[in-house]
C-alpha atoms as a PDB file:
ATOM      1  CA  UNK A   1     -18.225  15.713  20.493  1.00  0.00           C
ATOM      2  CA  UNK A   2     -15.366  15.124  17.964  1.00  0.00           C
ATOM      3  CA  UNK A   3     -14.573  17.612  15.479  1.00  0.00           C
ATOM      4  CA  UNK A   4     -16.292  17.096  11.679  1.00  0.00           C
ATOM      5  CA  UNK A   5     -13.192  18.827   9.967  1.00  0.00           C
ATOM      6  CA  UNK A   6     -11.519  17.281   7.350  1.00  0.00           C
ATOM      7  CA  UNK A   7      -8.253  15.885   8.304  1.00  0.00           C
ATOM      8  CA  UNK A   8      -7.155  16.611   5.025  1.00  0.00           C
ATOM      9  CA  UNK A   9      -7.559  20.104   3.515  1.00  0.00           C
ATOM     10  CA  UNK A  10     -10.537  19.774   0.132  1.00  0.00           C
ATOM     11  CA  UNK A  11      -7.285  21.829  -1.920  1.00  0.00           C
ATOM     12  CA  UNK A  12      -5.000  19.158  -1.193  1.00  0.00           C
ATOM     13  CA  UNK A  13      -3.543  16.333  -3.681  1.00  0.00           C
ATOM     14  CA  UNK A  14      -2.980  12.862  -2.083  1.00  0.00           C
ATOM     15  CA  UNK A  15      -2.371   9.446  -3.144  1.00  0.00           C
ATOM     16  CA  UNK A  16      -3.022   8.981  -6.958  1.00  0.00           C
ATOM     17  CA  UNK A  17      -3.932  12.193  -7.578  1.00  0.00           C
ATOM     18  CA  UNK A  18      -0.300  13.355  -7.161  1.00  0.00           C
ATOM     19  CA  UNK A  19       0.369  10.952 -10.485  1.00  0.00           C
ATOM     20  CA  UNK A  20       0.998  13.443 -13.191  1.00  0.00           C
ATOM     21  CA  UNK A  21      -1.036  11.639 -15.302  1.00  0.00           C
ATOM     22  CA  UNK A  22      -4.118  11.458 -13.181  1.00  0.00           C
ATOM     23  CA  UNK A  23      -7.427  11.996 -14.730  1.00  0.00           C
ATOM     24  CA  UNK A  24      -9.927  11.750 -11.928  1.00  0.00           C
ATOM     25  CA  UNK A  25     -12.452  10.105 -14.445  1.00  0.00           C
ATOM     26  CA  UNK A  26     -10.481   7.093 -14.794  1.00  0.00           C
ATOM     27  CA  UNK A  27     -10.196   5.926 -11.108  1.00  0.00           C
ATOM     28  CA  UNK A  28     -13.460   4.051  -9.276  1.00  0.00           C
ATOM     29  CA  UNK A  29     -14.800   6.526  -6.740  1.00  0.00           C
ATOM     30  CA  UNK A  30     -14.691   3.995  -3.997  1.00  0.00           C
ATOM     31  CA  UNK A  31     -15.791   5.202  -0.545  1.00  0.00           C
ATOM     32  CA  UNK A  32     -15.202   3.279   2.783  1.00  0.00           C
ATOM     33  CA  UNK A  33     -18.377   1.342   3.558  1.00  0.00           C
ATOM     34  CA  UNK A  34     -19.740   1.018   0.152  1.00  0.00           C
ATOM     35  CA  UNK A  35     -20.403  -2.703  -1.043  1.00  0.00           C
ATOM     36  CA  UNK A  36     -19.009  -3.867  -4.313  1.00  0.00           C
ATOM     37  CA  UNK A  37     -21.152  -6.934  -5.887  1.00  0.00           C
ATOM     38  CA  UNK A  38     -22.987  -7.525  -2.990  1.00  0.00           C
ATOM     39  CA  UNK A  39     -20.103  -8.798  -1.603  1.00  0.00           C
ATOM     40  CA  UNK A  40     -17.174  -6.717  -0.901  1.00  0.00           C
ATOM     41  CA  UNK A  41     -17.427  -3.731   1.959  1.00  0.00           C
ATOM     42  CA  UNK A  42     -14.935  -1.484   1.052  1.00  0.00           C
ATOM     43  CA  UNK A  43     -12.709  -0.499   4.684  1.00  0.00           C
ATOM     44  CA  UNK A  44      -9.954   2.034   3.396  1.00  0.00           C
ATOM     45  CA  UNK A  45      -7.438   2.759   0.482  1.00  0.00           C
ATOM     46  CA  UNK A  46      -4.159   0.283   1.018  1.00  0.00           C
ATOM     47  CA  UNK A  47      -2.325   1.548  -2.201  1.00  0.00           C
ATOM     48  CA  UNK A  48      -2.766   2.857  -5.850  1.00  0.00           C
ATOM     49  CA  UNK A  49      -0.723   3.296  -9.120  1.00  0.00           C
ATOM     50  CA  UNK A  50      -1.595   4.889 -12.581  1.00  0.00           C
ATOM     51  CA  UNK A  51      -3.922   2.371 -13.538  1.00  0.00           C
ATOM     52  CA  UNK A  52      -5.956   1.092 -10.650  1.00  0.00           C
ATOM     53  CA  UNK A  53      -6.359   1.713  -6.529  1.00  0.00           C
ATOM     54  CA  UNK A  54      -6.263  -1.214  -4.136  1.00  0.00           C
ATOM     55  CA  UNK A  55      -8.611  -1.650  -1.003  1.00  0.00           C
ATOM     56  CA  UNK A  56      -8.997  -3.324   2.242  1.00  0.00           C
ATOM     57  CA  UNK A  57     -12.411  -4.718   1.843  1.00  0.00           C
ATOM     58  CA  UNK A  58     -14.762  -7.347   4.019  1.00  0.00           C
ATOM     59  CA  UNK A  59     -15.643 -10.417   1.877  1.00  0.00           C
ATOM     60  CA  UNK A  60     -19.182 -10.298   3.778  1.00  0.00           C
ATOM     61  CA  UNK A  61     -20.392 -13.546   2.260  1.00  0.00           C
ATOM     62  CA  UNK A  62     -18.251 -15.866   4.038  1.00  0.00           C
ATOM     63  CA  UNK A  63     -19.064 -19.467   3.631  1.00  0.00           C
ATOM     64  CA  UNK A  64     -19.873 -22.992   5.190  1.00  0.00           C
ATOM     65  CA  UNK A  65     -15.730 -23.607   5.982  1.00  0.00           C
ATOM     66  CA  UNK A  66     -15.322 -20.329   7.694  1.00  0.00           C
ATOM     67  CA  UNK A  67     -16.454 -16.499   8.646  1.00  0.00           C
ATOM     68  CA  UNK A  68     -16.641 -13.551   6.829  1.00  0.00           C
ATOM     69  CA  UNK A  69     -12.658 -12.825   5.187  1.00  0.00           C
ATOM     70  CA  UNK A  70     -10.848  -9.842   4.290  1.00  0.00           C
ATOM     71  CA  UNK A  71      -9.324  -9.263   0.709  1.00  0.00           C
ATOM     72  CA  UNK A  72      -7.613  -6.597  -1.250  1.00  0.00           C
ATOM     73  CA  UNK A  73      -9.933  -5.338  -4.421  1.00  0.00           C
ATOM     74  CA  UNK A  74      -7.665  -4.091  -7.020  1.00  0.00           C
ATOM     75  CA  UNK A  75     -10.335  -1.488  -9.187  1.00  0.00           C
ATOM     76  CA  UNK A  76      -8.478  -1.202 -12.433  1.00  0.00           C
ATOM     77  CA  UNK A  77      -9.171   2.384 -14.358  1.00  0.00           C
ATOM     78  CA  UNK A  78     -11.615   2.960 -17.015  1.00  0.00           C
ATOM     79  CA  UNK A  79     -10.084   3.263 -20.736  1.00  0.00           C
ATOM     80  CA  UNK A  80      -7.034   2.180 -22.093  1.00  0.00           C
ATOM     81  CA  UNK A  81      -5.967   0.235 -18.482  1.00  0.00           C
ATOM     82  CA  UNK A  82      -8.907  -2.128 -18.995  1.00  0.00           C
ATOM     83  CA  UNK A  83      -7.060  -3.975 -21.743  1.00  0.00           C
ATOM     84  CA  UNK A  84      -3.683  -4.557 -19.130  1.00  0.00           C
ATOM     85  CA  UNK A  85      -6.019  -5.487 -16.108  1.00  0.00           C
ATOM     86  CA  UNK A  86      -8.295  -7.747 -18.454  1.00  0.00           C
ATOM     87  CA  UNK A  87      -5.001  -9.588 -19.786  1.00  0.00           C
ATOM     88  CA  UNK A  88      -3.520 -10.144 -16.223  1.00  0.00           C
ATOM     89  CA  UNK A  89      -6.995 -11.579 -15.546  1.00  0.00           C
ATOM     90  CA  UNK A  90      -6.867 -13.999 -18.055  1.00  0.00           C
ATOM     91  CA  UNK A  91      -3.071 -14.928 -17.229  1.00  0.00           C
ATOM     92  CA  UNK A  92      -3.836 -15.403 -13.114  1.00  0.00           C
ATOM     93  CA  UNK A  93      -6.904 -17.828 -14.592  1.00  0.00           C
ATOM     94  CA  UNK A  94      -4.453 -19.832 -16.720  1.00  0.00           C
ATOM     95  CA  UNK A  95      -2.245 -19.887 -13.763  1.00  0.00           C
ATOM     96  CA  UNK A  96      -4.748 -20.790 -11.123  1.00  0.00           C
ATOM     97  CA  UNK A  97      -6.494 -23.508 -13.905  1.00  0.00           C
ATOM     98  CA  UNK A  98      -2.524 -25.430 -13.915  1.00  0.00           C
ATOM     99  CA  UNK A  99      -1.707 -28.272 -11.645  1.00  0.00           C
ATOM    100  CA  UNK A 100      -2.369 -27.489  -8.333  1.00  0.00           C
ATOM    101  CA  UNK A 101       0.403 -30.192  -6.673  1.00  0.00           C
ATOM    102  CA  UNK A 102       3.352 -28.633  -8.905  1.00  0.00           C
ATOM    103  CA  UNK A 103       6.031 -27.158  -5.926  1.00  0.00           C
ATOM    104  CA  UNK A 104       5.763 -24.015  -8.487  1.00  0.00           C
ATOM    105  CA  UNK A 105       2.190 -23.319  -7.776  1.00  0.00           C
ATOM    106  CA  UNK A 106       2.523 -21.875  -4.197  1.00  0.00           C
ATOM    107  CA  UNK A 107       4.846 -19.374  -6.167  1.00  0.00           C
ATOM    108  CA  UNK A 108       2.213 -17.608  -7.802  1.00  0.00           C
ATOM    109  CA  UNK A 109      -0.645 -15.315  -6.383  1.00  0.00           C
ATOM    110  CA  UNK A 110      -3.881 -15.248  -8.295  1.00  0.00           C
ATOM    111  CA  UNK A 111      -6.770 -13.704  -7.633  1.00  0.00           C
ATOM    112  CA  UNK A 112      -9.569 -15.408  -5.614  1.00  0.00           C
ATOM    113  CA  UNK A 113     -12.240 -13.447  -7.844  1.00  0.00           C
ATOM    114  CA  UNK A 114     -12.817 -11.206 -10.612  1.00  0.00           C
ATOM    115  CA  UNK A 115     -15.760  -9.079 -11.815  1.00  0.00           C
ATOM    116  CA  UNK A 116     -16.717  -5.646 -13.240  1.00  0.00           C
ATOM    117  CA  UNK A 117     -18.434  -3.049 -12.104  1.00  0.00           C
ATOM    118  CA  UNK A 118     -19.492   0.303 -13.516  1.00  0.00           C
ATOM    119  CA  UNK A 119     -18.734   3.793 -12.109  1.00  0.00           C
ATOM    120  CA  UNK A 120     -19.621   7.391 -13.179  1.00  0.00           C
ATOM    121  CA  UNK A 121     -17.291   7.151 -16.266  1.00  0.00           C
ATOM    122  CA  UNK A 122     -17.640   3.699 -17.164  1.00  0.00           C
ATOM    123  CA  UNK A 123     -16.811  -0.046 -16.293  1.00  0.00           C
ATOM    124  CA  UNK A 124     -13.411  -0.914 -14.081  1.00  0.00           C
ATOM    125  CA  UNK A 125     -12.098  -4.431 -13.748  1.00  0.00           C
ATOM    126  CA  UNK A 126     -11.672  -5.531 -10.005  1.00  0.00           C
ATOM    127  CA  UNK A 127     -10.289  -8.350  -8.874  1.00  0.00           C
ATOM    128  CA  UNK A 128     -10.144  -9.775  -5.132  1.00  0.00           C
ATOM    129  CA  UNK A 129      -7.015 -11.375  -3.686  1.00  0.00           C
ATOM    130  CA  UNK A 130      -6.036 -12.787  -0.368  1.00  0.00           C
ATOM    131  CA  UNK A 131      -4.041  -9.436   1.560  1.00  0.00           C
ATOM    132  CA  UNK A 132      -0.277  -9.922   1.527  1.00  0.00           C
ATOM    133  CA  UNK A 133       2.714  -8.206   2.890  1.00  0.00           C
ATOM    134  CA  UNK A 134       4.185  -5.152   1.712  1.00  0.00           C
ATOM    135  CA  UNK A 135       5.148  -4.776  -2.060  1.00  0.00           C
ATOM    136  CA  UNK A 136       8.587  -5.021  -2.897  1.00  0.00           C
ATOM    137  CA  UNK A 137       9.697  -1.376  -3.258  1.00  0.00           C
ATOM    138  CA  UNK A 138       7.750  -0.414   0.396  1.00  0.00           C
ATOM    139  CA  UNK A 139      10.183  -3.751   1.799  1.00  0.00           C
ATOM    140  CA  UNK A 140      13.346  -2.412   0.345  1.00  0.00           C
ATOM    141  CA  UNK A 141      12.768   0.653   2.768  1.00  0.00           C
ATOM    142  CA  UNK A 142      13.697  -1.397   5.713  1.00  0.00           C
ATOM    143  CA  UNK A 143      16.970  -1.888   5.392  1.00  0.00           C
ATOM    144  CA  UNK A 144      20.215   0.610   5.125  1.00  0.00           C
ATOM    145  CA  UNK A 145      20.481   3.047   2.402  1.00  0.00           C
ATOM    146  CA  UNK A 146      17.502   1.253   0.758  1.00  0.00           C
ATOM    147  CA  UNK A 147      19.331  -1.889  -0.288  1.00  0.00           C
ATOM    148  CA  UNK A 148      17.931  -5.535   0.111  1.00  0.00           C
ATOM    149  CA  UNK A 149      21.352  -7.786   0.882  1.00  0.00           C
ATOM    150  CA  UNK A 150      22.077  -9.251  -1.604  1.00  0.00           C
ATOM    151  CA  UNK A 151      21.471 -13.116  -0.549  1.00  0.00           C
ATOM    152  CA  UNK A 152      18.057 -12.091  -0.265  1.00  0.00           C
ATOM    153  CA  UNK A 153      17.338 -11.016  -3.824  1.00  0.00           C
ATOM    154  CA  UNK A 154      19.188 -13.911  -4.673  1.00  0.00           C
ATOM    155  CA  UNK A 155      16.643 -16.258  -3.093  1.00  0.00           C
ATOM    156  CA  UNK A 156      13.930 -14.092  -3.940  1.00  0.00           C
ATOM    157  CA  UNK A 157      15.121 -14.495  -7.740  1.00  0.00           C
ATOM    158  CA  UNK A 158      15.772 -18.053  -7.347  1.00  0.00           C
ATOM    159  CA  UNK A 159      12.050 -18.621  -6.756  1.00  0.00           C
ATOM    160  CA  UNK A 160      10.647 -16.504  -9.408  1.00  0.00           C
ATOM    161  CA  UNK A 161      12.681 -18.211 -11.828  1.00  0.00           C
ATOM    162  CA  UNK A 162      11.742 -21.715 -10.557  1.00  0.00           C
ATOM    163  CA  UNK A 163       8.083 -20.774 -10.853  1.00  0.00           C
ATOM    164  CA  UNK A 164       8.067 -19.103 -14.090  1.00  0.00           C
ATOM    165  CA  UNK A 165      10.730 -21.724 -15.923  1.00  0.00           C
ATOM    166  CA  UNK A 166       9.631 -25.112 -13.897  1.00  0.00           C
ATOM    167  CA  UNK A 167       6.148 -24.329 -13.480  1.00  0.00           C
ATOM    168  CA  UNK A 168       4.842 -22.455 -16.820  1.00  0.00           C
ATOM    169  CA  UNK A 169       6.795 -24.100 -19.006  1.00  0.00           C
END
């Protein structure tokens, strides 16, 4: 029979709670297995920051076009973070509400749902996206001395800029 030890010692800080700033009040207590909405089944932690924690989750509603999906829930903190996650909701709906057949469009990533939900210390912000690769700082790590060539910031640049001057303006 396997072991029931923690892997991790109870003492031990991990993740956000490292953040000097961390107040565990603020962050949703999310546990793997628990459903969010009646929709989302949360599978296991794939990042955090100081204002929010992101998880692997089972959409388990899937739909006449296809199976159940997986997305990452971004759970925004209680407080003074709802006021940044609530205005990058509202900017990923103006984005996702713009023409769909602009070549600008496929530049931007907005979230496939939003919605609130309340935890032991009040309500968090969460919205659902469609997983993508690794964020930008975790990429840089694969190459030497932590550097991304340079062409490849150039192009990366070059498309922000096309999306953000062509496509918003």
């Amino acid at each position: 029979m396997p072991s029931r030890e923690p892997l991790i010692p109870e003492d031990e800080l991990v993740d956000e709670e490292i953040y000097p700033g961390y107040h565990s009040t603020k962050f949703y207590p999310a546990n793997p297995g628990e459903l969010i909405a009646n929709r989302y089944q949360v599978l296991v932690k794939a990042g955090w920051g100081a204002s929010s924690t992101v998880w692997l989750a089972r959409d388990i509603r899937g739909n006449e076009e296809g199976p159940e999906s997986v997305v990452t829930l971004k759970i925004a903190n209680t407080k003074s973070d709802q006021n940044e996650a609530e205005d990058k909701r509202q900017i990923e709906e103006h984005i996702a509400n713009t023409d769909p057949s602009h070549r600008g469009y496929a530049l931007f990533r907005t979230n496939v749902d939003s919605f609130e939900i309340t935890g032991p210390s009040g309500r968090h912000i969460c919205l659902a996206y469609e997983p993508m690769r690794e964020p930008f700082w975790l990429f840089q790590r694969r190459f030497e001395d932590r550097l991304i060539p340079l062409p490849i910031v150039k192009t990366y640049i070059l498309f922000l800029l096309a999306g953000l001057i062509d496509f918003l303006w």
